[in-house]
C-alpha atoms as a PDB file:
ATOM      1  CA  UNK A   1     -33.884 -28.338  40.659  1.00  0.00           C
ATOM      2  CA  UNK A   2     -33.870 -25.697  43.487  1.00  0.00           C
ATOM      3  CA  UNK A   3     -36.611 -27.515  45.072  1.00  0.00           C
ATOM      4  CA  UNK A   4     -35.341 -31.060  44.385  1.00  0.00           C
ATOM      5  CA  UNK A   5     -32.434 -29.289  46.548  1.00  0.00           C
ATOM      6  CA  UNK A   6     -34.921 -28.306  49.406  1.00  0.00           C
ATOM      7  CA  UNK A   7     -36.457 -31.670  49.896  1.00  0.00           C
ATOM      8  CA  UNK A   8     -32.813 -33.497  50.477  1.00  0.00           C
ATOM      9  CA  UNK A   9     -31.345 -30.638  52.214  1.00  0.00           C
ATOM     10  CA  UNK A  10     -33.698 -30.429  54.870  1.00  0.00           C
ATOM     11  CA  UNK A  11     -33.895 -34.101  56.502  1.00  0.00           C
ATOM     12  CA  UNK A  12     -30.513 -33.482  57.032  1.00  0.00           C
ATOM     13  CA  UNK A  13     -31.414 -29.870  58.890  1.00  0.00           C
ATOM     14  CA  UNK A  14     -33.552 -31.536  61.225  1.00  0.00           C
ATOM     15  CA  UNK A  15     -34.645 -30.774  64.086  1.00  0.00           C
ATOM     16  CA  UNK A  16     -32.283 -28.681  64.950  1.00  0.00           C
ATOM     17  CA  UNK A  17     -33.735 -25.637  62.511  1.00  0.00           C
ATOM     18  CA  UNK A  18     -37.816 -26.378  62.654  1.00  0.00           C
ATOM     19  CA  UNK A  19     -38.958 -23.559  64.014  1.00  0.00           C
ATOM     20  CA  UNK A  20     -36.543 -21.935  61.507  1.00  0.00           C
ATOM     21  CA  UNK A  21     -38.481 -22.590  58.393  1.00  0.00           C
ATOM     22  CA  UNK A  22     -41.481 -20.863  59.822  1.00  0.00           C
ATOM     23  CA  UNK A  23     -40.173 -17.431  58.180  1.00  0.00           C
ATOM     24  CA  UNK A  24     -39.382 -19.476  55.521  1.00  0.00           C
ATOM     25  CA  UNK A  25     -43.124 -21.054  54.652  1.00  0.00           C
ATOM     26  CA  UNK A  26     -44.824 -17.891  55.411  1.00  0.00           C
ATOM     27  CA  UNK A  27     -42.763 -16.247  52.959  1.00  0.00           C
ATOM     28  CA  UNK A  28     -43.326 -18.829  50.339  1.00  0.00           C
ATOM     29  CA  UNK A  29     -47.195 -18.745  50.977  1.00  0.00           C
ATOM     30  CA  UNK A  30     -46.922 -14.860  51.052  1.00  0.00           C
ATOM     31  CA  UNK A  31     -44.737 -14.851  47.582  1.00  0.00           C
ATOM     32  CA  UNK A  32     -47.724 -17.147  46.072  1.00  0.00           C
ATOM     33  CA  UNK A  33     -50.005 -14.131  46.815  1.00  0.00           C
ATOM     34  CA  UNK A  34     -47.509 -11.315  45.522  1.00  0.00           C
ATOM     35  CA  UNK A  35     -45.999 -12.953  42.116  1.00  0.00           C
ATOM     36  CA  UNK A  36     -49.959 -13.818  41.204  1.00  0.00           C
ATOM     37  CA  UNK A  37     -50.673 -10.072  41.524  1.00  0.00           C
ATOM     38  CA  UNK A  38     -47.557  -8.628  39.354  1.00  0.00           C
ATOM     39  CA  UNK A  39     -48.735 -11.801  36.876  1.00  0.00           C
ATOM     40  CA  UNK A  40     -52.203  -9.942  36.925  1.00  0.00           C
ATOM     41  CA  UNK A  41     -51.003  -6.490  36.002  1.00  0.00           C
ATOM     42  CA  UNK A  42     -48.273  -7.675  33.363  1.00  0.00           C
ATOM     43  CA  UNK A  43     -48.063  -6.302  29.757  1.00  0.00           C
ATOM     44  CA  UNK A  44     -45.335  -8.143  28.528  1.00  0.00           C
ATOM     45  CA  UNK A  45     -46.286 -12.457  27.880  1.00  0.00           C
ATOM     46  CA  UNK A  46     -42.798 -14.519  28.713  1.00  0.00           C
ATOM     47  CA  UNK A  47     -42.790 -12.242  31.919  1.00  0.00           C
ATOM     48  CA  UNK A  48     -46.587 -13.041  32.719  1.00  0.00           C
ATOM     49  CA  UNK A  49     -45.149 -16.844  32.652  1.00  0.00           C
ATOM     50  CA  UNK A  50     -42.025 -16.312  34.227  1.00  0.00           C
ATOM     51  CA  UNK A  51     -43.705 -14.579  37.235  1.00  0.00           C
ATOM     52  CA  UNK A  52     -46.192 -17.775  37.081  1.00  0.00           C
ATOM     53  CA  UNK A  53     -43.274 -20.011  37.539  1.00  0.00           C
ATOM     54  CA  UNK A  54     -42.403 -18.096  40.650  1.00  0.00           C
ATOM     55  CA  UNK A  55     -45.898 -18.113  42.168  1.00  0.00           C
ATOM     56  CA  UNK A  56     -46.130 -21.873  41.734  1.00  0.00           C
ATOM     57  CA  UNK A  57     -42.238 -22.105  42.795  1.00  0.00           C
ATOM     58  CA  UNK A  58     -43.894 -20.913  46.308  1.00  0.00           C
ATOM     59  CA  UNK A  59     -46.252 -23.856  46.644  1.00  0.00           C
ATOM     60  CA  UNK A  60     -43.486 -26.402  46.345  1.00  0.00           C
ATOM     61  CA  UNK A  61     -40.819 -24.813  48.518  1.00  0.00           C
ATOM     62  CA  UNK A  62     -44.046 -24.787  51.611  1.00  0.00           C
ATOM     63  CA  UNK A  63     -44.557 -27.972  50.905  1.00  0.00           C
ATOM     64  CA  UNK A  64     -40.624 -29.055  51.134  1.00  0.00           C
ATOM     65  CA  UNK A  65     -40.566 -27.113  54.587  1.00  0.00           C
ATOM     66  CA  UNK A  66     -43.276 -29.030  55.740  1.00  0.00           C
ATOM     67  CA  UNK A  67     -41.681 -32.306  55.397  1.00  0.00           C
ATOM     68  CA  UNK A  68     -44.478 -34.661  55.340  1.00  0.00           C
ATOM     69  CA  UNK A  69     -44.955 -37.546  53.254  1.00  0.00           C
ATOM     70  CA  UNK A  70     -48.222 -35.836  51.615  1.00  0.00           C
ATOM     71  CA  UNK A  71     -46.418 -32.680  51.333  1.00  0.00           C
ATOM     72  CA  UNK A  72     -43.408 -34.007  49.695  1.00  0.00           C
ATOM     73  CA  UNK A  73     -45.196 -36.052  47.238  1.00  0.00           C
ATOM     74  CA  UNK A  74     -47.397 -33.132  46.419  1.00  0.00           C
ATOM     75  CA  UNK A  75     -44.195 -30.714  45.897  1.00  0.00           C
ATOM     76  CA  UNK A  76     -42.277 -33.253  43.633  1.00  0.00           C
ATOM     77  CA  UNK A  77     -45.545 -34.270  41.212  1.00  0.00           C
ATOM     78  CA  UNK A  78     -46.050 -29.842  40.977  1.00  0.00           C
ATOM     79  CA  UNK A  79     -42.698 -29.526  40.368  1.00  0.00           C
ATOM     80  CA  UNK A  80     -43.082 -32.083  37.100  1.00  0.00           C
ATOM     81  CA  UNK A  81     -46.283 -30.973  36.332  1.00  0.00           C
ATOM     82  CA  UNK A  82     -45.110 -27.327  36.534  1.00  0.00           C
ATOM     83  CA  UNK A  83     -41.732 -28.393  34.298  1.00  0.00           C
ATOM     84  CA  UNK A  84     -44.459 -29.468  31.650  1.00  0.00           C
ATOM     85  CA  UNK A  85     -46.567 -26.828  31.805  1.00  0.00           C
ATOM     86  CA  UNK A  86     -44.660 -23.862  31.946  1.00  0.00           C
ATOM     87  CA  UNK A  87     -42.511 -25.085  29.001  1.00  0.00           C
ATOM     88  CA  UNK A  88     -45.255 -25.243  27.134  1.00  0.00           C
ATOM     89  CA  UNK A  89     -46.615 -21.812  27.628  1.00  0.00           C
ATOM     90  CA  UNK A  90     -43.040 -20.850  26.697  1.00  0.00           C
ATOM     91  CA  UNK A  91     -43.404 -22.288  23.611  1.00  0.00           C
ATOM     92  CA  UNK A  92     -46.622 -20.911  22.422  1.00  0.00           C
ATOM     93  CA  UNK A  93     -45.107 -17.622  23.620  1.00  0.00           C
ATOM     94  CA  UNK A  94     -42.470 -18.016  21.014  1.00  0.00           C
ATOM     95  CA  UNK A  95     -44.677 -19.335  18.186  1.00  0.00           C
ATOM     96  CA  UNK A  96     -46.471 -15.795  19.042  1.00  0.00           C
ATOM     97  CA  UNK A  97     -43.495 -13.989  18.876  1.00  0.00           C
ATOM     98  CA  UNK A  98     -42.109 -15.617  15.703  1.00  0.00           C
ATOM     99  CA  UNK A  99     -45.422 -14.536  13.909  1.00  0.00           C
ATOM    100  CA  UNK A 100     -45.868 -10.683  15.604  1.00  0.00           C
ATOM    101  CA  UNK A 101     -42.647  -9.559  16.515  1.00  0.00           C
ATOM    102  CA  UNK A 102     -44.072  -8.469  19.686  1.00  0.00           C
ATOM    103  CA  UNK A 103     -44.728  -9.825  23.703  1.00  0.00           C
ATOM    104  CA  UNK A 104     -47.115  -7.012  24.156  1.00  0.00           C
ATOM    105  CA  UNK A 105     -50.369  -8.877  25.076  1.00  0.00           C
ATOM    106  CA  UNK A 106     -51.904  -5.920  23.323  1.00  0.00           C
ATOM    107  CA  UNK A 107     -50.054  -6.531  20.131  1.00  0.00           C
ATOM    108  CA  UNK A 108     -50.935 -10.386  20.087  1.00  0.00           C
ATOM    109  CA  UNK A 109     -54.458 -10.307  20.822  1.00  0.00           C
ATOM    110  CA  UNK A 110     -57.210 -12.115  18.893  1.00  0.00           C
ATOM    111  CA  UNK A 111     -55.051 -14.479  17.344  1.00  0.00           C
ATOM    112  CA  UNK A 112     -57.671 -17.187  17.304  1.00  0.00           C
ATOM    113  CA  UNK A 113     -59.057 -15.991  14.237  1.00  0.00           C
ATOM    114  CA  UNK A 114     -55.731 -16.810  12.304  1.00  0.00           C
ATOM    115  CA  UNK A 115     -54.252 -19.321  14.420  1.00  0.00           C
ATOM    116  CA  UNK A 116     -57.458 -21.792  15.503  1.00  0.00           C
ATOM    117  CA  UNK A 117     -55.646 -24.934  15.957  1.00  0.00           C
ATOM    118  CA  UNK A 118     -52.841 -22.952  18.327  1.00  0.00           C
ATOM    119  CA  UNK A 119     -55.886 -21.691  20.244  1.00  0.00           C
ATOM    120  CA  UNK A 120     -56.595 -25.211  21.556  1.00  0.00           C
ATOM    121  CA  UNK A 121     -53.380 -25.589  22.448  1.00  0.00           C
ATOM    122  CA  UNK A 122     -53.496 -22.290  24.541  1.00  0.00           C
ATOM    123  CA  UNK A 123     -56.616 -23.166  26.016  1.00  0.00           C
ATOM    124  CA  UNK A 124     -54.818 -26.577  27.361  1.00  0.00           C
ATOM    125  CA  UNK A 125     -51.688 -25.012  28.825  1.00  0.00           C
ATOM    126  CA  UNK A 126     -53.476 -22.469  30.499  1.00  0.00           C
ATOM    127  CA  UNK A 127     -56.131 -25.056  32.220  1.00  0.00           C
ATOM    128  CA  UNK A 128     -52.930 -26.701  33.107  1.00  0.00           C
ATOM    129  CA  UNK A 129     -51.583 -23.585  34.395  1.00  0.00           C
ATOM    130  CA  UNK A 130     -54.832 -23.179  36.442  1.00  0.00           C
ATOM    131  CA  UNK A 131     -54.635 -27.544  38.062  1.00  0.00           C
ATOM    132  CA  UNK A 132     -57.968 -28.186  36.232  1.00  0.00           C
ATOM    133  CA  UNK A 133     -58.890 -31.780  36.640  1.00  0.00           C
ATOM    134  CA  UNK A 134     -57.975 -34.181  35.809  1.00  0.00           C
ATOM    135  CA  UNK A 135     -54.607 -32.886  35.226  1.00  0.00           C
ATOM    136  CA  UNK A 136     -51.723 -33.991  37.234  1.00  0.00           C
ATOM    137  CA  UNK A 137     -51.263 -29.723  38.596  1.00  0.00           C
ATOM    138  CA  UNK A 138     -54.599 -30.380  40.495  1.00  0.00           C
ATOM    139  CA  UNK A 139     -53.077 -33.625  42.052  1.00  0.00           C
ATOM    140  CA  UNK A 140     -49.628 -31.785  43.458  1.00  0.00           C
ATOM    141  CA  UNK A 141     -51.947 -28.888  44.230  1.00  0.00           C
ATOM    142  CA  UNK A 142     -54.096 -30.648  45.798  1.00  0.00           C
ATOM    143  CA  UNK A 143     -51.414 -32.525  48.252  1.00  0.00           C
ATOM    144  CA  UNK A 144     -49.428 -29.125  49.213  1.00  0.00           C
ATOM    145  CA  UNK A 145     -52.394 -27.262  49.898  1.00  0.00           C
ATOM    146  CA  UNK A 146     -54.397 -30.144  52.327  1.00  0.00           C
ATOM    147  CA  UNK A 147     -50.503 -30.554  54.146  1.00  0.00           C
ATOM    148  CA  UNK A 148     -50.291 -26.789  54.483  1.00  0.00           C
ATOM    149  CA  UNK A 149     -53.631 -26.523  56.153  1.00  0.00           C
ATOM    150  CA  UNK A 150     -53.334 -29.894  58.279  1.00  0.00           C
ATOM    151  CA  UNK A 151     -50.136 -27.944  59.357  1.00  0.00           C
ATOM    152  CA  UNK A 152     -51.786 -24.846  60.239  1.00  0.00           C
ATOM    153  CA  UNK A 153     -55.156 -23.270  59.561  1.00  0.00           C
ATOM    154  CA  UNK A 154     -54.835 -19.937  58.245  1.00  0.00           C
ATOM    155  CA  UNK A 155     -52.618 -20.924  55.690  1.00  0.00           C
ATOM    156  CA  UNK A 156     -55.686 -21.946  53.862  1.00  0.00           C
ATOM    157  CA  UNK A 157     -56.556 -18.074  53.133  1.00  0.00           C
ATOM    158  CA  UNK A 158     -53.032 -17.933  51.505  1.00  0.00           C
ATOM    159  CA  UNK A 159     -53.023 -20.682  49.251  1.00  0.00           C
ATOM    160  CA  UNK A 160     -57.224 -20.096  48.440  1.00  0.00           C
ATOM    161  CA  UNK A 161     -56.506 -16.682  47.879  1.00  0.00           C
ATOM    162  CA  UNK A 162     -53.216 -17.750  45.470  1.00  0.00           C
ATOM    163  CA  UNK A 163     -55.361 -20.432  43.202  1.00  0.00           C
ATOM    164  CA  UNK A 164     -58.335 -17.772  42.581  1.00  0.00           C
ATOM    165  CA  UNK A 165     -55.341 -15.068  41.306  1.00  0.00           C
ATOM    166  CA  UNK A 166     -53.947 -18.512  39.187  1.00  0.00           C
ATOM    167  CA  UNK A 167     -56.931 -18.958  37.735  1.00  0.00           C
ATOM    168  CA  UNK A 168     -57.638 -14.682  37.201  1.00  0.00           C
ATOM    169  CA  UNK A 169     -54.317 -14.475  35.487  1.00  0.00           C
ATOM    170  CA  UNK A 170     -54.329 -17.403  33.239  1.00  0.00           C
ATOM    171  CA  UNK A 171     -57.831 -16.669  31.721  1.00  0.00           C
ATOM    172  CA  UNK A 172     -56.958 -12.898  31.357  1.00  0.00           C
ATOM    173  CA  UNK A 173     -53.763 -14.161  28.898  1.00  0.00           C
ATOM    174  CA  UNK A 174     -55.907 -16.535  27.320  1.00  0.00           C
ATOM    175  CA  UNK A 175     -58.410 -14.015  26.695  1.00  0.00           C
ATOM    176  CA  UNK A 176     -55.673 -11.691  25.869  1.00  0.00           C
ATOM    177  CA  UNK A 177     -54.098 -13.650  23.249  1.00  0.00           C
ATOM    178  CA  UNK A 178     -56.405 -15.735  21.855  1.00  0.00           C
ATOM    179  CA  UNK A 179     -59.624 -13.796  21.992  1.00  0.00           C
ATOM    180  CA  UNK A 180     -60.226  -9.287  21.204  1.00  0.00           C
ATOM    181  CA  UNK A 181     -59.734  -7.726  17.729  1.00  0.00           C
ATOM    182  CA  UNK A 182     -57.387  -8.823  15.563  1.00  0.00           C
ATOM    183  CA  UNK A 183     -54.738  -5.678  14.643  1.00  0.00           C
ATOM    184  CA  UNK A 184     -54.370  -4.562  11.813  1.00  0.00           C
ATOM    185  CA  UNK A 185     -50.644  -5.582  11.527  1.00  0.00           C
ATOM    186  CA  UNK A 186     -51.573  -9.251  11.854  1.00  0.00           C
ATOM    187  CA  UNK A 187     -53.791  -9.492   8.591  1.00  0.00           C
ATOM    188  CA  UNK A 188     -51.042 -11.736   7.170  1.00  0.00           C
ATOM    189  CA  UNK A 189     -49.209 -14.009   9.122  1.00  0.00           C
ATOM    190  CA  UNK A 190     -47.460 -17.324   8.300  1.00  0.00           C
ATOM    191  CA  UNK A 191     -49.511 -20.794   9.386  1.00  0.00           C
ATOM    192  CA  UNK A 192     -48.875 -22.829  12.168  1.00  0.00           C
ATOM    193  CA  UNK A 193     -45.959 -25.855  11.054  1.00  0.00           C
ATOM    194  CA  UNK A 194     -46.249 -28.976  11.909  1.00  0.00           C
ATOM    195  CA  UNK A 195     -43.313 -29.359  14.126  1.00  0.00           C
ATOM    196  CA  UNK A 196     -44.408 -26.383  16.314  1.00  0.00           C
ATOM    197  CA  UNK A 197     -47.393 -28.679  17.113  1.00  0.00           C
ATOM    198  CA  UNK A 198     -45.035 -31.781  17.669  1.00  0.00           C
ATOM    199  CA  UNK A 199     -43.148 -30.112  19.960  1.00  0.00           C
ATOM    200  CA  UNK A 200     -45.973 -29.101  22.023  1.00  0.00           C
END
């Protein structure tokens, strides 16, 4: 919604505040880097996603400073991609939760062992997560990040640098949850219901 906001706020801005959003883009670009990093060293699951919502949040609000066709279109199919996505991970974050009683990562590891058909799922949101083709993440990736660097050079380090920690971060939670030793406290657990995998 907050970038929905951006991209008709701005045409109405112009061009009286362009070199304005300079601060603006390099701060978004810079936050890509920074959220990926705290996603990387996060114990706790919902905030590992939340922080990924931020980090992608940075990609889209570049892209509606920008203010090119390519750009714009690339920030509004992340932002519904992203809106899938990340409510997805939610999801299996609470089917984890419901059966462990725990967000520790370290508390809800190996859960593939019990949980098989839930792993798939996992592995899905998480390629998602990381714009694997030929999902529609690489697509609005794709757009923001060839705008950005038609718009300036450098700015390829940034967003390079912010899909390898993307793609670090999502396979350490998937490896996290899904793969390890199973603890002992997780023996028993209930099965996976049919409406959890409706819903997702």
């Amino acid at each position: 919604l907050g970038g929905y906001g951006i991209i008709r706020i701005t045409p109405i801005l112009n061009p009286l505040t362009t070199n304005m959003y300079y601060p603006f883009i390099i701060l978004a670009t810079w936050g890509i880097i920074m959220t990926s990093t705290i996603c990387l060293r996060q114990t706790d699951l919902k905030s590992l996603i939340a922080y990924s919502s931020v980090s992608h949040m940075g990609l889209v609000v570049a892209a509606a400073m920008i203010q090119t066709q390519w750009s714009l279109t690339g920030a509004i199919v992340l932002m519904v991609a992203h809106g899938l996505t990340s409510s997805m991970l939610f999801c299996l974050a609470n089917t984890n939760y419901e059966r462990t009683h725990s967000r520790t990562l370290l508390l809800a590891r190996g859960l593939q062992l019990i949980l098989p058909l839930m792993t798939s799922w996992w592995l899905l949101a998480n390629l998602m997560n990381m714009a694997l083709p030929p999902t529609i993440n690489i697509t609005g990736e794709l757009l923001i990040i060839t705008s950005t660097f038609n718009w300036s050079y450098p700015t390829i380090i940034m967003t390079g640098l912010g899909t390898l920690l993307t793609a670090a971060y999502s396979l350490h939670m998937f490896l996290m949850t899904q793969r390890s030793k199973l603890p002992t406290h997780l023996t028993q657990t209930d099965p996976t219901h049919t409406r959890e995998h409706l819903l997702i």
